[in-house]
N, C-alpha and C. Protein backbone atom coordinates (compact mmCIF):
# COMPACT_ATOMS: atom_id res chain seq x y z
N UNK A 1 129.23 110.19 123.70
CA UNK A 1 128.54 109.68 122.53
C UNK A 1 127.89 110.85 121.80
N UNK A 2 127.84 110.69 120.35
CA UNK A 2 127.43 112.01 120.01
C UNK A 2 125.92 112.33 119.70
N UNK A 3 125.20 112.96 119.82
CA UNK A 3 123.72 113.07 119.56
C UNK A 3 123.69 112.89 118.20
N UNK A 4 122.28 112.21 117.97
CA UNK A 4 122.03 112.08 116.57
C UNK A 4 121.31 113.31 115.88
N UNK A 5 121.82 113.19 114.34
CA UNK A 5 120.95 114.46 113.38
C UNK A 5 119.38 114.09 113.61
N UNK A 6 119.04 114.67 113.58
CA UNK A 6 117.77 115.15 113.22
C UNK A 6 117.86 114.63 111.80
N UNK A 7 116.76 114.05 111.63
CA UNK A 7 115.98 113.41 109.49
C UNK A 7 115.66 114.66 108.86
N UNK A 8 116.85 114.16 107.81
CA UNK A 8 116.52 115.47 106.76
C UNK A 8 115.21 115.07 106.00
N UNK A 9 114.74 113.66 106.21
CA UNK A 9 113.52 112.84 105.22
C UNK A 9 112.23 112.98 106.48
N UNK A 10 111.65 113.35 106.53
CA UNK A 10 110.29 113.69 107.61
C UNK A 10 109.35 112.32 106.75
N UNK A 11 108.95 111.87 107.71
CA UNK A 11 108.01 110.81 107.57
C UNK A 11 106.73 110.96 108.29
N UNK A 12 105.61 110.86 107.59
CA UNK A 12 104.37 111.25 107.77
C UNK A 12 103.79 109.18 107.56
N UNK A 13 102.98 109.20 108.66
CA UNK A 13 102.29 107.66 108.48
C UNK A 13 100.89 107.93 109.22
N UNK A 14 100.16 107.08 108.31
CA UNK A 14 98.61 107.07 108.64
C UNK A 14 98.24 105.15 108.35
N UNK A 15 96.86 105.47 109.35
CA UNK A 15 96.27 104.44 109.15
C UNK A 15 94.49 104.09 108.69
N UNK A 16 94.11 104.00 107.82
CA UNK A 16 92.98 104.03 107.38
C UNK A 16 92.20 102.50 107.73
N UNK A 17 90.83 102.87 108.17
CA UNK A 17 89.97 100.81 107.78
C UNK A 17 89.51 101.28 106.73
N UNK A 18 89.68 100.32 105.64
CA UNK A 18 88.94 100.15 104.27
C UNK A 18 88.24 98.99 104.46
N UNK A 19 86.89 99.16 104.01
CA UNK A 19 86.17 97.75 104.19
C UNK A 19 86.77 97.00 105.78
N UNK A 20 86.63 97.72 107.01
CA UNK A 20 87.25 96.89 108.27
C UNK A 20 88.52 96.01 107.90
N UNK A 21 89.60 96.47 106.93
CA UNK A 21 90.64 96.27 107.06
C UNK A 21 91.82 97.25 107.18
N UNK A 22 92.81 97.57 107.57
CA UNK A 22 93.58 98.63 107.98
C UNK A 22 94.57 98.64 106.85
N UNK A 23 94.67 99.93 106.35
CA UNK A 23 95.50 100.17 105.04
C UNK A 23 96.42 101.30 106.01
N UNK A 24 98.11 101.23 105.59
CA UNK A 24 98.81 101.80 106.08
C UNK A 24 99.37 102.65 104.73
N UNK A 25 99.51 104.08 105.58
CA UNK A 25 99.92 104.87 104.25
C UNK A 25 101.11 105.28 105.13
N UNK A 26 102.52 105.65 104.73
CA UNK A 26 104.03 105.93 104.73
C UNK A 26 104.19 106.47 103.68
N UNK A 27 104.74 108.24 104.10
CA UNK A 27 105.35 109.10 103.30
C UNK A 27 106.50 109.52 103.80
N UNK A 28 107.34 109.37 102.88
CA UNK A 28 109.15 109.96 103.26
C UNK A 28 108.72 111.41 102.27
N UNK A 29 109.11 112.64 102.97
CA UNK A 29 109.40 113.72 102.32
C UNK A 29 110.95 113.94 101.65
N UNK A 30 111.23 113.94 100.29
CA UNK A 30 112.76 113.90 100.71
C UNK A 30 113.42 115.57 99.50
N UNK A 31 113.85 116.10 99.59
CA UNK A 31 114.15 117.18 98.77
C UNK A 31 113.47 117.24 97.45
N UNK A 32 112.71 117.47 96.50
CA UNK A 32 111.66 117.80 95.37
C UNK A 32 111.15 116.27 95.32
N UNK A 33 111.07 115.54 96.15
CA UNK A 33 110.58 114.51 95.61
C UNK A 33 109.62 113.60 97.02
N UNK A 34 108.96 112.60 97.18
CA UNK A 34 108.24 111.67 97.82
C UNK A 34 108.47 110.53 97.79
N UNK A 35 108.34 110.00 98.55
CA UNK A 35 108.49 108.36 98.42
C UNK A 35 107.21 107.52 99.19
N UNK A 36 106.11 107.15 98.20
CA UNK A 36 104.94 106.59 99.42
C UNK A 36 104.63 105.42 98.65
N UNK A 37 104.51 105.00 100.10
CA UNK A 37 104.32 103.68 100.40
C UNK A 37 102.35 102.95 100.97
N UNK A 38 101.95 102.34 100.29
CA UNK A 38 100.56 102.20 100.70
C UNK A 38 100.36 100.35 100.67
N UNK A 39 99.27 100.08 101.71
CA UNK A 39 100.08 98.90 102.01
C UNK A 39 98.98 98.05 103.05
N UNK A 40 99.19 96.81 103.56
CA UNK A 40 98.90 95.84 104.69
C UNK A 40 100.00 95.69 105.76
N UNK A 41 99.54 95.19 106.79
CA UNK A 41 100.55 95.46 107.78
C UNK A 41 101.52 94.08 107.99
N UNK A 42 101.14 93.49 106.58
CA UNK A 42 102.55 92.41 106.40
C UNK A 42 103.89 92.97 105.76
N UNK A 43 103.39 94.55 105.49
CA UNK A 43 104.57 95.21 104.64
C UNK A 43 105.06 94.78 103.66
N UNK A 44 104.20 94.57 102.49
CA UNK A 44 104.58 93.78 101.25
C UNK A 44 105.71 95.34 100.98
N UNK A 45 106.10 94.80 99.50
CA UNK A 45 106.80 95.90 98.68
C UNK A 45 106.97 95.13 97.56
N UNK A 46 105.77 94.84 96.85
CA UNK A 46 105.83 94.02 95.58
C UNK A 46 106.49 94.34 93.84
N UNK A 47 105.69 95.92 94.45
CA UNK A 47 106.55 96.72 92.65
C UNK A 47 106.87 98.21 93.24
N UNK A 48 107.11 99.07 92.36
CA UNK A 48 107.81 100.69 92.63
C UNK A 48 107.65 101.11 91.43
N UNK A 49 106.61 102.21 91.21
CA UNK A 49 106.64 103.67 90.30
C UNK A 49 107.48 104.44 90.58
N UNK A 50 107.77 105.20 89.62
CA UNK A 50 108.28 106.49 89.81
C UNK A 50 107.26 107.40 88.29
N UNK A 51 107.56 108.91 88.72
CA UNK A 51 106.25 109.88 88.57
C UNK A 51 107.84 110.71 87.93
N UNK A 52 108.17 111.57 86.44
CA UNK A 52 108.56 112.77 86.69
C UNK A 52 107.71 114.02 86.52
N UNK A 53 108.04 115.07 86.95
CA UNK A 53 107.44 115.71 86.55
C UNK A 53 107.77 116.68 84.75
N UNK A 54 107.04 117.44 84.30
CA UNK A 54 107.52 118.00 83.36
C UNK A 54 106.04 118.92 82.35
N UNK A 55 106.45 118.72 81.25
CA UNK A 55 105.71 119.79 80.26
C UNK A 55 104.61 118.24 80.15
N UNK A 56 105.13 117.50 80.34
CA UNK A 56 104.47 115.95 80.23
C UNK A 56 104.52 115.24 80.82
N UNK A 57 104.06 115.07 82.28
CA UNK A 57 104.41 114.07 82.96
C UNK A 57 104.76 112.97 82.74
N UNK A 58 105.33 111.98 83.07
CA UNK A 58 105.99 110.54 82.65
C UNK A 58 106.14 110.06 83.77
N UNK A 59 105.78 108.28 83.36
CA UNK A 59 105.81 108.04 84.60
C UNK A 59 105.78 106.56 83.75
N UNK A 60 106.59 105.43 85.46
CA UNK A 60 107.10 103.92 84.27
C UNK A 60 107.19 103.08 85.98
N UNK A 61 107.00 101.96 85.59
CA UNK A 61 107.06 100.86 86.62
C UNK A 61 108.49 100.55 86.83
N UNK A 62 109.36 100.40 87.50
CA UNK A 62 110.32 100.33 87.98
C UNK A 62 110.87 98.50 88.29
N UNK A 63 109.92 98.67 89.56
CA UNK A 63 109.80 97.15 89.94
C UNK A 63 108.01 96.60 90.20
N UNK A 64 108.14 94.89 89.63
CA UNK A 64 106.91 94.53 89.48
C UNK A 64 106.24 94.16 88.48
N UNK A 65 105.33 93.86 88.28
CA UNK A 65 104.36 93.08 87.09
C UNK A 65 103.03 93.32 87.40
N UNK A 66 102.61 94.60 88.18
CA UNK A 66 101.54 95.07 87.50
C UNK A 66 100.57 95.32 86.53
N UNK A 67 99.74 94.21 86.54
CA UNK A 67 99.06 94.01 85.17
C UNK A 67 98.22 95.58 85.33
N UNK A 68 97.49 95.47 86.03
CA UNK A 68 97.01 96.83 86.48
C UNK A 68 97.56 98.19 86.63
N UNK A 69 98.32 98.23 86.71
CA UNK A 69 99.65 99.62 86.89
C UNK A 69 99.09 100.87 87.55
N UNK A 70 98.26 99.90 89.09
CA UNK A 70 98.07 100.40 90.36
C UNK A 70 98.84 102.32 90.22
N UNK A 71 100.19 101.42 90.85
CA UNK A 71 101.61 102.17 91.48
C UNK A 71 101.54 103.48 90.16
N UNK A 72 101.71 103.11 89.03
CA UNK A 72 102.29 104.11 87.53
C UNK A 72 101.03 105.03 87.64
N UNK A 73 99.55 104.69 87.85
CA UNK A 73 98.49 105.41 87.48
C UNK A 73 98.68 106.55 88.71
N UNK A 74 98.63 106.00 89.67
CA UNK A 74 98.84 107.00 91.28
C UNK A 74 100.03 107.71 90.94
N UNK A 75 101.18 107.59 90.74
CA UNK A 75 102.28 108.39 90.22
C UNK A 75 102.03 109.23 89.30
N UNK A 76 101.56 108.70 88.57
CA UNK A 76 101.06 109.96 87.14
C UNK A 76 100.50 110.83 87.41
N UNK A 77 99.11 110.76 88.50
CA UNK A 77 98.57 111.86 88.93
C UNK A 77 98.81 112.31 89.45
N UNK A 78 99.60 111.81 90.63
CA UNK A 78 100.56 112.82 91.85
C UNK A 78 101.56 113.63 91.06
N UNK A 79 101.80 113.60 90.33
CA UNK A 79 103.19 113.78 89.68
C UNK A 79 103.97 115.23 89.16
N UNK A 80 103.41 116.21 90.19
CA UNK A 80 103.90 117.21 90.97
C UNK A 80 105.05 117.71 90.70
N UNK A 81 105.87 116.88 91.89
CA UNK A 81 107.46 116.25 91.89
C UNK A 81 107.65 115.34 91.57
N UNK A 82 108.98 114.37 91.54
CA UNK A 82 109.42 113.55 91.45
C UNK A 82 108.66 112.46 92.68
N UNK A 83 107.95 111.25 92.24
CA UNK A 83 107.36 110.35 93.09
C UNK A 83 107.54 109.26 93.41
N UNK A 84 108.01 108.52 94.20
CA UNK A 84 108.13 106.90 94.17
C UNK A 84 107.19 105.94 94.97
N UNK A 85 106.20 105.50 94.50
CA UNK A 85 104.93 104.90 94.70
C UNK A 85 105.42 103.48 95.07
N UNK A 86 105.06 102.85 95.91
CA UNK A 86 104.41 101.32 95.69
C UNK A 86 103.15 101.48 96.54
N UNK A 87 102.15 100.51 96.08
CA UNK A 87 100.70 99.73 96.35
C UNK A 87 100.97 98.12 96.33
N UNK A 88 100.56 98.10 97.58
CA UNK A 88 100.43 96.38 97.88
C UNK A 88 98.85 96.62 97.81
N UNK A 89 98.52 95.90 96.88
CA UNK A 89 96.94 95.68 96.90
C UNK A 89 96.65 94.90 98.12
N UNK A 90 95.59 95.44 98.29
CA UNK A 90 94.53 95.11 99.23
C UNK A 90 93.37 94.06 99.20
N UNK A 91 94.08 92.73 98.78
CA UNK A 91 92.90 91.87 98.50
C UNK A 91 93.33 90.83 99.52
């Protein structure tokens, strides 16, 4: 049987209490870009930002109906590299 590769995507996961509730943060590293995930431990995945970078950052909701635009605002500021955000709010 043949051994498996090694992840070219490194995943970094944390766990925070906010207000004595546990917020899970999931980061995929993946070549100029991120993919994080922030969250409850029902593992929603309700909407998806993406962040580019540039002379102007830009940045647009993907998936979702974010009246708030949680996911787009966190992308914008990260927005480094290339980013792909979701936020499952925490209520």
């Amino acid at each position: 049987m043949a051994t498996p590769e090694p992840s070219s995507f490194p995943i970094h996961q944390q766990t925070h209490l906010f207000m004595d509730d546990p917020v899970h943060i999931q980061i995929i590293v993946m070549q100029d870009s991120l993919f994080v995930w922030i969250g409850k431990t029902d593992g929603a995945f309700n909407d998806l930002s993406l962040a580019m970078p540039g002379i102007s950052a830009s940045s647009t909701t993907l998936v979702g109906k974010d009246i708030a635009e949680t996911s787009r605002n966190i992308a914008h500021r990260l927005g480094k590299c290339s980013i792909f955000i979701t936020f499952d709010h925490l209520h």
